[in-house]
N, C-alpha and C. Protein backbone atom coordinates (compact mmCIF):
# COMPACT_ATOMS: atom_id res chain seq x y z
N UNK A 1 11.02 -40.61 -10.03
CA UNK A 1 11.03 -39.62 -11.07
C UNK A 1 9.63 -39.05 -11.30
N UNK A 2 8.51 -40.00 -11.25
CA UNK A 2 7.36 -39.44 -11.65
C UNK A 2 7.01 -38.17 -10.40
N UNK A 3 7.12 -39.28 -9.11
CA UNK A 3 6.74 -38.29 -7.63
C UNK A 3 7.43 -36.91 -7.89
N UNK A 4 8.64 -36.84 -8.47
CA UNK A 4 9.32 -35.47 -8.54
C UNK A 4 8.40 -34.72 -9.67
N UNK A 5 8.18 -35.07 -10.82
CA UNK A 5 7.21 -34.43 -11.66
C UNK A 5 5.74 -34.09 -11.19
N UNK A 6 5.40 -35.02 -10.22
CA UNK A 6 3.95 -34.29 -9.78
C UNK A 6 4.34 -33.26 -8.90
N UNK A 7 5.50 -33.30 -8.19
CA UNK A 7 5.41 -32.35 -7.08
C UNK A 7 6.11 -31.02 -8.02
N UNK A 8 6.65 -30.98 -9.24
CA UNK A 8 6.87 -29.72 -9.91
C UNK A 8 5.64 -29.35 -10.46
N UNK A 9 4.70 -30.38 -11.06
CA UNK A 9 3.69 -29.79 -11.76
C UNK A 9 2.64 -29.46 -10.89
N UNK A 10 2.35 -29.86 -9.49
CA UNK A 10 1.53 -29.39 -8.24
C UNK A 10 2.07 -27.73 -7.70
N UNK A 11 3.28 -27.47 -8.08
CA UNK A 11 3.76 -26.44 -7.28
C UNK A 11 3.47 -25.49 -8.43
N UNK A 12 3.78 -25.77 -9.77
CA UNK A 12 3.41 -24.89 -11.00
C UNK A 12 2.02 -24.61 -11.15
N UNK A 13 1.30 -25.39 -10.46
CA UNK A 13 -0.30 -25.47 -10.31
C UNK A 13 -0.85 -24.36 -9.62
N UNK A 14 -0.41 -24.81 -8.26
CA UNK A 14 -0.29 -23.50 -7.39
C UNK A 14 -0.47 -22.33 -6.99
N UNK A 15 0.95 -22.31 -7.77
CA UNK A 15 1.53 -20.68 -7.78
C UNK A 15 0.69 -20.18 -8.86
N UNK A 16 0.44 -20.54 -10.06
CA UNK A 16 -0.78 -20.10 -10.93
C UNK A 16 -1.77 -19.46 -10.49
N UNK A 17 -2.76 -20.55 -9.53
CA UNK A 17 -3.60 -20.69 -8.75
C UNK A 17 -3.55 -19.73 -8.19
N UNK A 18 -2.51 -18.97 -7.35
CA UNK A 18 -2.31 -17.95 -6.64
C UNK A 18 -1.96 -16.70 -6.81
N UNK A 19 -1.66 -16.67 -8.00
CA UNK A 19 -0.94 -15.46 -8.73
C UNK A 19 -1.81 -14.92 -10.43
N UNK A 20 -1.64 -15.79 -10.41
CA UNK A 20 -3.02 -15.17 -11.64
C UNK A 20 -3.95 -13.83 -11.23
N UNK A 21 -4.28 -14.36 -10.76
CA UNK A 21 -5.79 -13.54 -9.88
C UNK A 21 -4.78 -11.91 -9.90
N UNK A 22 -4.05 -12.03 -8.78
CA UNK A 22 -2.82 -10.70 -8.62
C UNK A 22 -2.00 -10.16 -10.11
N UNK A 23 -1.75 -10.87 -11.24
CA UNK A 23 -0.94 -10.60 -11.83
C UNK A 23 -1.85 -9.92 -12.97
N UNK A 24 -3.59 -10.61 -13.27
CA UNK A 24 -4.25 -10.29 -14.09
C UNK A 24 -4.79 -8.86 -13.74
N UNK A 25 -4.83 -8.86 -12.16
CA UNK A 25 -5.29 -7.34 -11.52
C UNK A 25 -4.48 -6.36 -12.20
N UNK A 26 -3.04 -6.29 -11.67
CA UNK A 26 -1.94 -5.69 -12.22
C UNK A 26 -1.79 -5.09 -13.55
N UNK A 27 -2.25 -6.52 -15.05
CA UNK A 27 -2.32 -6.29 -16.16
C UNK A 27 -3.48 -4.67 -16.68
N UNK A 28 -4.49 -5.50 -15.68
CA UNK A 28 -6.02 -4.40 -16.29
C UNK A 28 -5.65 -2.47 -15.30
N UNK A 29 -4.51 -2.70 -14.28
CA UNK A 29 -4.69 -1.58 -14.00
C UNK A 29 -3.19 -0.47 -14.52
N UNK A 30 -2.48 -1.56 -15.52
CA UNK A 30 -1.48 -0.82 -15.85
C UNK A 30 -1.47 -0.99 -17.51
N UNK A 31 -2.56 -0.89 -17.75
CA UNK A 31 -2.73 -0.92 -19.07
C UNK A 31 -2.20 0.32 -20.28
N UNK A 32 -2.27 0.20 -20.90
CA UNK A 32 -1.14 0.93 -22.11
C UNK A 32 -2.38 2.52 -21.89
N UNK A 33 -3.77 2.52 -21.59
CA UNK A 33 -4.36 3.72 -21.53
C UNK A 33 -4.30 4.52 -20.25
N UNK A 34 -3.82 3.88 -19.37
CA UNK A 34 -3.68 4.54 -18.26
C UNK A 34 -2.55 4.93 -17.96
N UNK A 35 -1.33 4.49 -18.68
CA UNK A 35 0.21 4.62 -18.16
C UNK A 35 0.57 6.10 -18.54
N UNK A 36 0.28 6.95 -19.32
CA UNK A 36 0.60 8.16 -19.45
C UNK A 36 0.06 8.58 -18.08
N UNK A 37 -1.35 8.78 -17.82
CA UNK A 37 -1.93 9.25 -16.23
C UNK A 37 -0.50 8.72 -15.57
N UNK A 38 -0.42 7.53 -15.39
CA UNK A 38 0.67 6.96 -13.99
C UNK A 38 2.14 7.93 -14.42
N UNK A 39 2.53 7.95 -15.67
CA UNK A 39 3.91 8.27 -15.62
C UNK A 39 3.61 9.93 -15.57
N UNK A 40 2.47 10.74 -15.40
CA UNK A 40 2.64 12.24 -15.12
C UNK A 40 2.79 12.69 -13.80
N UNK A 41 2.02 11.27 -13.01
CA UNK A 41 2.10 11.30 -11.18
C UNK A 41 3.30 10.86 -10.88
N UNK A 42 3.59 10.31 -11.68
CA UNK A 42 5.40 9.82 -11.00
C UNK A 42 6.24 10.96 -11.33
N UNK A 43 5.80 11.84 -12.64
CA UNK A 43 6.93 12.82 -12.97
C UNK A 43 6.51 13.88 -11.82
N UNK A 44 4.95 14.33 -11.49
CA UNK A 44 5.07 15.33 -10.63
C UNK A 44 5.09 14.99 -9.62
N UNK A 45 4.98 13.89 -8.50
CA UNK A 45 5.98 13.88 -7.40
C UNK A 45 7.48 13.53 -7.56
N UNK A 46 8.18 13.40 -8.84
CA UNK A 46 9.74 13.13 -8.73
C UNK A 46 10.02 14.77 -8.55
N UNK A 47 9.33 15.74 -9.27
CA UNK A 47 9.36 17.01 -9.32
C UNK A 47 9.46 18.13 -8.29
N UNK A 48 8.18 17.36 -7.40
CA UNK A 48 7.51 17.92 -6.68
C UNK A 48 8.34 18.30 -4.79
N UNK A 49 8.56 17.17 -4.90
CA UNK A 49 9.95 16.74 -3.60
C UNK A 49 10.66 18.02 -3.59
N UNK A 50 11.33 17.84 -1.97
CA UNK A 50 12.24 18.83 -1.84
C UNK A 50 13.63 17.92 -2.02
N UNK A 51 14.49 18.74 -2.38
CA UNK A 51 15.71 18.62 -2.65
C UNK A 51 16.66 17.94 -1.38
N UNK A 52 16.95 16.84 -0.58
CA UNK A 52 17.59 16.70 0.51
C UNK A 52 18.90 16.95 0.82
N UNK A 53 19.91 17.24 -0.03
CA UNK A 53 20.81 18.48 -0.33
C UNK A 53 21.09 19.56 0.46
N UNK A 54 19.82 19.83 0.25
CA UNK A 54 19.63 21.50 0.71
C UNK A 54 19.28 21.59 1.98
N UNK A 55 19.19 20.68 2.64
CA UNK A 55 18.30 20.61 4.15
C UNK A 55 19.98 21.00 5.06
């Protein structure tokens, strides 16, 4: 029982270990001041596209 608890709390260790770093990046570049900028580039290429319809 214990061996099973180190090997959950080694793997929870981990993935921390490994993902933090990526997830904190993520946080600072999608921050609440920049998301208007991101959601006007997403509206003008949803915009911007041609229609595949029409092809």
């Amino acid at each position: 029982m214990f061996l099973l608890l180190f090997f959950v709390l080694l793997i929870q260790l981990l993935t921390y270990w490994i993902f933090e770093p990526f997830a904190s990046f993520l946080q600072y570049v999608f921050e609440i001041r920049s998301l208007p900028i991101i959601a006007l580039i997403g509206l003008f290429f949803l915009f911007s596209t041609k229609n595949i319809g029409q092809n």
